[in-house]
Protein backbone atom coordinates (compact mmCIF):
# COMPACT_ATOMS: atom_id res chain seq x y z
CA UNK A 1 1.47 -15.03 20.30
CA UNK A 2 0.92 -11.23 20.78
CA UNK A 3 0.55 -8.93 17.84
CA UNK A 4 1.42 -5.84 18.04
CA UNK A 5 -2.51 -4.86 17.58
CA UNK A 6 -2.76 -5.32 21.19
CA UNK A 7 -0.26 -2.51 21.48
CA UNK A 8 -1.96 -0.02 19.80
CA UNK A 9 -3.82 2.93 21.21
CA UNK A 10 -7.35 4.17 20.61
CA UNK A 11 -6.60 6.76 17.70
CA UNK A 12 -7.87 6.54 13.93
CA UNK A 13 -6.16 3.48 12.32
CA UNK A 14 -6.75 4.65 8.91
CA UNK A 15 -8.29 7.83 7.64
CA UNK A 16 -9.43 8.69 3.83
CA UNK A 17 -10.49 12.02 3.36
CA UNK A 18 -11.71 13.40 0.11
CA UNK A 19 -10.04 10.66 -1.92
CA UNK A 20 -9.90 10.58 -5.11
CA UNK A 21 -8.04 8.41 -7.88
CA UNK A 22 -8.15 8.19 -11.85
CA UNK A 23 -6.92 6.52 -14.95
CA UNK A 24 -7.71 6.80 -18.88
CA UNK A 25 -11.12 5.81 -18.32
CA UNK A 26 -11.62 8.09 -15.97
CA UNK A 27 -12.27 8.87 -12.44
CA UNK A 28 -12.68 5.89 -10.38
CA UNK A 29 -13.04 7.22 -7.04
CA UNK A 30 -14.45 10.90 -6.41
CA UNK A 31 -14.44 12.07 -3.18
CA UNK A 32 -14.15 9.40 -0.35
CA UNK A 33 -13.71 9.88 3.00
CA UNK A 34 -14.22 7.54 6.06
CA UNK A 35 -12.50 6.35 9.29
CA UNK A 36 -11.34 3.21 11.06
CA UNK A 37 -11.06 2.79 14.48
CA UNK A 38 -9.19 0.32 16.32
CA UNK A 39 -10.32 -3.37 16.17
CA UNK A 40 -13.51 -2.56 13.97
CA UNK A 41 -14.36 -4.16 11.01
CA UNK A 42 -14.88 -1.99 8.14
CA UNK A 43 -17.15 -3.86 5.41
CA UNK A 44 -16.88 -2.55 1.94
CA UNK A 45 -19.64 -3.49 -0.66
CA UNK A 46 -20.56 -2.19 -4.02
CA UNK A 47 -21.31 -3.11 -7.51
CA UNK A 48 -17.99 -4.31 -9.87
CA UNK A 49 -15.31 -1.00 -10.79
CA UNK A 50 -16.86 1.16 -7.78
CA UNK A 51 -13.55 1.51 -5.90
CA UNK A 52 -13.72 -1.20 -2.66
CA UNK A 53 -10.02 -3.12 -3.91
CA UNK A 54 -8.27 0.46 -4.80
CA UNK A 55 -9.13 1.40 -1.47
CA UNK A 56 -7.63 -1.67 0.07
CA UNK A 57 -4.36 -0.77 -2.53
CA UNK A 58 -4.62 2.88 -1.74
CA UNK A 59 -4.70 2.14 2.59
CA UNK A 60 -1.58 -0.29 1.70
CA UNK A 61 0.45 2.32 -0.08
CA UNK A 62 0.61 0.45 -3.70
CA UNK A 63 -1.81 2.96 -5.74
CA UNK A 64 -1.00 7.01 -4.85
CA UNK A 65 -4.39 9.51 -5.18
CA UNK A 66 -4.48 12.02 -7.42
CA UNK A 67 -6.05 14.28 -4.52
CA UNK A 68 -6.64 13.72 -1.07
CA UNK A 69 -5.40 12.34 1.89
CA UNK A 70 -4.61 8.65 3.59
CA UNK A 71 -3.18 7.93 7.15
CA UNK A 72 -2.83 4.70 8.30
CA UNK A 73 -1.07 3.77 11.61
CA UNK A 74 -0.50 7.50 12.23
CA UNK A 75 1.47 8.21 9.22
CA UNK A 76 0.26 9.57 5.85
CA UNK A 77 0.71 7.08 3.33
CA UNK A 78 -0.35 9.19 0.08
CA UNK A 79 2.62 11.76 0.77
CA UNK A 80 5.39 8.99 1.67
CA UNK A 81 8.26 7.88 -0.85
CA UNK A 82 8.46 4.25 -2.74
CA UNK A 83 11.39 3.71 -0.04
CA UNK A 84 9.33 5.24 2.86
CA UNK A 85 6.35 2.58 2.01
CA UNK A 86 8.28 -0.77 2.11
CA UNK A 87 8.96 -0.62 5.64
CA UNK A 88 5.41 0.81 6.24
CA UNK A 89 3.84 -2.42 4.17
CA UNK A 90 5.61 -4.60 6.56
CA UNK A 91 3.06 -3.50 9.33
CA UNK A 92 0.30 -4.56 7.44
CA UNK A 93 -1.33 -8.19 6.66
CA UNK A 94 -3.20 -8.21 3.03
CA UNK A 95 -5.41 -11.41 2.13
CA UNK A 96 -5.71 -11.45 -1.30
CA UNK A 97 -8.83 -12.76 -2.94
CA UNK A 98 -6.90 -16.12 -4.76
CA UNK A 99 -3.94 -16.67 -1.73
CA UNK A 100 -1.00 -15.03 -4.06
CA UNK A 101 0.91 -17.82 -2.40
CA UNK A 102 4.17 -18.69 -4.29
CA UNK A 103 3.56 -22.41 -6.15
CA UNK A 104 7.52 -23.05 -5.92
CA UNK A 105 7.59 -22.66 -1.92
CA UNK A 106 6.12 -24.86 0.43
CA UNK A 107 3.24 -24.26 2.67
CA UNK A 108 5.92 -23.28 5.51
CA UNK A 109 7.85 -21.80 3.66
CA UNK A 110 5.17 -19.32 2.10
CA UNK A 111 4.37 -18.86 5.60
CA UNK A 112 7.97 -17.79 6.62
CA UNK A 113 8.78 -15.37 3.50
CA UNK A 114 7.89 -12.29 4.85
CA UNK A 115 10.11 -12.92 8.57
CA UNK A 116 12.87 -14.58 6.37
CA UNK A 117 12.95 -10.77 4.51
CA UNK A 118 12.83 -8.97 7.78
CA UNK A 119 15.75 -11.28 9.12
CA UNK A 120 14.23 -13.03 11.74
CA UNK A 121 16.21 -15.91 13.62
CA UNK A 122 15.15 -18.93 12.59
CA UNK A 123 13.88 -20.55 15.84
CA UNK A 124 11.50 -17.39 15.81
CA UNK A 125 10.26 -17.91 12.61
CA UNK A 126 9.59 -22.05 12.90
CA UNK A 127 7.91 -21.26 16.24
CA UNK A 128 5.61 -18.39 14.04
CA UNK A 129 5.55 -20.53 11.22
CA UNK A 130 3.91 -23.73 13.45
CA UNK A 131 1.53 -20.96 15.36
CA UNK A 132 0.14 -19.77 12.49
CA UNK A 133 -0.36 -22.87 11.03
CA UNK A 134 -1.81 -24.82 14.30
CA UNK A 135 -4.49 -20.91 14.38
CA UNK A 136 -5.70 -22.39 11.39
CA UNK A 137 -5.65 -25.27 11.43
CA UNK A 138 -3.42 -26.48 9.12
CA UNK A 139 -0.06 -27.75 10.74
CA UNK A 140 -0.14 -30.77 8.97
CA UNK A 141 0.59 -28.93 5.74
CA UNK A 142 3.78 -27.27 5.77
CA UNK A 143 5.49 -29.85 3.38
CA UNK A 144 3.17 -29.22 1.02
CA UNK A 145 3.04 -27.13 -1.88
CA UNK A 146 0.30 -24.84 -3.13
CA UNK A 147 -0.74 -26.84 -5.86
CA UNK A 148 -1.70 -29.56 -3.35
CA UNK A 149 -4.24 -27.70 -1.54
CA UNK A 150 -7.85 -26.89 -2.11
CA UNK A 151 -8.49 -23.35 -2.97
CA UNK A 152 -10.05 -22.82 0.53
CA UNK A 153 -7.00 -24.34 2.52
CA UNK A 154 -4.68 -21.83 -0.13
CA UNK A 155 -6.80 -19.07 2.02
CA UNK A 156 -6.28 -20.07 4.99
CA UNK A 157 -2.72 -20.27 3.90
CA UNK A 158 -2.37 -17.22 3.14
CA UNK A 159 -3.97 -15.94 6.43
CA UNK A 160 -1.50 -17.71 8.40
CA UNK A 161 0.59 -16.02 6.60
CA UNK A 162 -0.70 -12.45 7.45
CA UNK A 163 -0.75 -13.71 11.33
CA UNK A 164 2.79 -14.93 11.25
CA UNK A 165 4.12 -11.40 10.60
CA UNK A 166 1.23 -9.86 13.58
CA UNK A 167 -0.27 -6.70 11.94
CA UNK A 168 -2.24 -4.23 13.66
CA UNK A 169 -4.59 -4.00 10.58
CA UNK A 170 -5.30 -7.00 7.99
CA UNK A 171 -7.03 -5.76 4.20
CA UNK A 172 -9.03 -8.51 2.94
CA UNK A 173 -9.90 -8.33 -0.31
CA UNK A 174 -12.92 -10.98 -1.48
CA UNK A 175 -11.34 -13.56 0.71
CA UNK A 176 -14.46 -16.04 0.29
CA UNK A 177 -14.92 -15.39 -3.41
CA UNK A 178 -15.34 -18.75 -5.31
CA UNK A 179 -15.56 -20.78 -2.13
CA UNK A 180 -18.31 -23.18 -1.37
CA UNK A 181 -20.93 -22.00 1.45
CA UNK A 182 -19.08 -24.42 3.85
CA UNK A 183 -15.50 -23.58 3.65
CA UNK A 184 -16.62 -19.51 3.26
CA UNK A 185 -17.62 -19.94 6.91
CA UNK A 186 -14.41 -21.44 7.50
CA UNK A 187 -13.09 -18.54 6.29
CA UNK A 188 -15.02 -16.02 8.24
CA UNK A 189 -14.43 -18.12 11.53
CA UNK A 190 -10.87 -17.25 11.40
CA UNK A 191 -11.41 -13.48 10.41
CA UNK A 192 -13.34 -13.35 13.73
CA UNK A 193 -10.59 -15.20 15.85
CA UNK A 194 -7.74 -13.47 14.36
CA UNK A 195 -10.27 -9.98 15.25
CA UNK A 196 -11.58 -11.40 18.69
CA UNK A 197 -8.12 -13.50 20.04
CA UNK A 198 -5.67 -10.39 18.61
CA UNK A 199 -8.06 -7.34 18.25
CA UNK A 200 -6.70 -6.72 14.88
CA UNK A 201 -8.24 -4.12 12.96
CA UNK A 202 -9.88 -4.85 9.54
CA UNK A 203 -11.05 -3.52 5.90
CA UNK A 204 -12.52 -6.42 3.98
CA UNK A 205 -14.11 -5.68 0.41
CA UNK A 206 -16.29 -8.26 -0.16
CA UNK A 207 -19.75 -9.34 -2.42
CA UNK A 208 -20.68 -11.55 -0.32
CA UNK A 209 -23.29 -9.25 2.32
CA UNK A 210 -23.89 -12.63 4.29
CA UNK A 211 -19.88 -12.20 5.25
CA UNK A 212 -20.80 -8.77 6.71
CA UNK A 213 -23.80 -9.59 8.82
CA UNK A 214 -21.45 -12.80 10.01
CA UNK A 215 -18.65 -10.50 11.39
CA UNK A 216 -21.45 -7.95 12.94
CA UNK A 217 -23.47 -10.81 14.32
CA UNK A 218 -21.27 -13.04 15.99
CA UNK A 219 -17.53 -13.12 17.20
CA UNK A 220 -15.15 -16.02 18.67
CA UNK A 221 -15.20 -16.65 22.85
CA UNK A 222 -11.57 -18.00 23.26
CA UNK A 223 -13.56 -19.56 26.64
CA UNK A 224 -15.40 -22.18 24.95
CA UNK A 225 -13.21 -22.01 21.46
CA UNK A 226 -16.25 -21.37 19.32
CA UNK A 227 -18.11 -18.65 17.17
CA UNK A 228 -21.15 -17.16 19.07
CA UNK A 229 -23.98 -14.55 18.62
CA UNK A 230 -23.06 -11.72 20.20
CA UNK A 231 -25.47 -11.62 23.31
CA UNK A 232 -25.32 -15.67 23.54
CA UNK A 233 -22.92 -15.16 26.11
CA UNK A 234 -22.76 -13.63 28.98
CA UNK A 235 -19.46 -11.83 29.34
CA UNK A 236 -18.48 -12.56 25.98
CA UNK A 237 -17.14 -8.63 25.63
CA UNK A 238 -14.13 -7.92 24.70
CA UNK A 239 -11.96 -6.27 27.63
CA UNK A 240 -12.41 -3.10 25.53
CA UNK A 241 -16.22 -3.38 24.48
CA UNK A 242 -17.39 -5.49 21.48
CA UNK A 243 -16.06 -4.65 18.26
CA UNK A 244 -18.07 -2.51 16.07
CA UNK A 245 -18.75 -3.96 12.17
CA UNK A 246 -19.63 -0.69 9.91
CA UNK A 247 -20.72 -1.46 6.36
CA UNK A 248 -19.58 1.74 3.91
CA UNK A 249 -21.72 1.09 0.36
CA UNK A 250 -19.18 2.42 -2.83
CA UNK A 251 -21.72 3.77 -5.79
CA UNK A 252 -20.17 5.51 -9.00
CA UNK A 253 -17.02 6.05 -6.92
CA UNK A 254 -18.54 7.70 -3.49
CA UNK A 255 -19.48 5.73 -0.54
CA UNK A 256 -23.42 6.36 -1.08
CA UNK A 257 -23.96 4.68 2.58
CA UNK A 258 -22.46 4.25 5.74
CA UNK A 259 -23.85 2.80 8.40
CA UNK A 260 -24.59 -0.09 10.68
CA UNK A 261 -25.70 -3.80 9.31
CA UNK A 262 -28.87 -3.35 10.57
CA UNK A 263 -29.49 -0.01 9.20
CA UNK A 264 -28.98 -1.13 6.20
CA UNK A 265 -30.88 -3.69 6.09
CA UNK A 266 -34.05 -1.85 7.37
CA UNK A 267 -32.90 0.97 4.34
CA UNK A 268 -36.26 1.88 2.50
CA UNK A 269 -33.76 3.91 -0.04
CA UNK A 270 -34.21 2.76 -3.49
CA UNK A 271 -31.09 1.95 -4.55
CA UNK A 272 -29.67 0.23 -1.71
CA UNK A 273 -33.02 -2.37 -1.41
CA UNK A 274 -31.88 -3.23 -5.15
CA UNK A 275 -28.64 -3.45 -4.59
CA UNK A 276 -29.35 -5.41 -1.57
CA UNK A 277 -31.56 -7.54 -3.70
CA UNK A 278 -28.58 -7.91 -6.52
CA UNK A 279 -26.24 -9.62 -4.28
């Protein structure tokens, strides 16, 4: 399996600058701007209505700003038609934060719907379909249907999903909300597979900080086919240096830090050591 994120070269991925987006209520986002580069993990965090899922539906193309700009992939979403975007969306893998998996489709077939829409033969798409699957670790399941699953094997579903159709950049958005400790490491291990096997870029909103510090801390050796701290193992760089996790904190609809795990961590700034204590 080779995504097309190994393809890519070493220019922005995406690019915000001086967002901004409203409704009735208000203003929701007021100025952001930030940059991805490729195969970094971009960590969003911030209290509830501060802005970290519109920016995952403002990078895919499904919400348009009011003012500013967004590239992603080298092309600038914000200015681009409704018939411009659907190809565009096709490049992209989105993990929603419940699966969004169709409950009258089978596991496989869930699976296959996007490469059934972009006409793929169908010996492509079973051999996809049983990679993706097998990645994690749920071939046995493709007869299945949604209902039948446990809400953190619908995730996991819905990531093999995003792998089947081999994006350059995946948006996750909460994809361990409401799971148990156990299976939201589960989760996590595959972010850092499908990030450390494919160098696939990634935005992930998230509450969870300890979800963060996990993708900054550690990443997946396909040598010995497990998750290790980043100076376990000797060697264990990627061929084009270690990828780089960069937490941006959203407050009243600006990104209030940016920064490195560990910087914010050792923060002594008011706000962020109770925010850091809220979550």
């Amino acid at each position: 399996m080779t995504p097309s994120a190994q393809e890519h070269d070493t220019s922005t991925v995406v690019a915000f600058t001086n967002v901004k987006i409203g409704f009735d209520e208000g203003d929701v986002l007021r100025g952001v701007s930030f940059e991805v580069m490729p195969r970094e993990t971009v960590v969003l965090l911030g209290e509830t209505g501060t802005g970290k899922t519109l920016t995952l539906k403002l990078a895919a193309g499904l919400l348009r700003p009011t003012e500013g700009k967004i590239q992603v992939l080298g092309e600038e979403v914000s200015s681009m038609s409704e018939r411009e975007l659907l190809p565009f969306r096709r490049k992209l893998g989105f993990v929603f934060q419940e699966g969004a998996l169709f409950d009258s489709l089978t596991v496989a077939e869930n699976v296959a719907y996007r490469l059934r829409e972009d006409r793929l033969s169908e010996d492509e798409i079973e051999t996809r379909v049983q990679e993706a699957l097998r990645f994690v670790e749920l071939e046995h399941t493709g007869d299945m249907l949604p209902s039948e699953l446990s809400g953190g094997m619908r995730r996991r579903v819905s990531i093999a999903r995003t792998l089947a159709t081999r994006p350059p950049i995946v948006l996750y958005d909460s994809p361990t909300a409401g799971l148990d400790p156990v299976t939201a490491q589960t989760i996590i291990t595959l972010i850092l597979r499908l990030r450390d096997v494919f160098g696939v870029t990634a935005i992930m909103a998230t509450h969870r900080l300890q979800d963060g510090f996990g993708l900054a801390n550690f990443r997946f050796d396909p040598e010995s086919k497990r998750v290790v701290r980043l100076d376990e193992k000797e060697g264990a760089a990627a061929p084009n240096g270690e990828p780089a996790t960069r937490f941006l904190v959203y407050r009243e609809g600006r990104i209030y830090f940016e920064g490195k795990p560990e910087e914010l961590a050792e923060s002594k700034d008011a706000y962020l050591q109770r925010f850091l204590a809220s979550i």
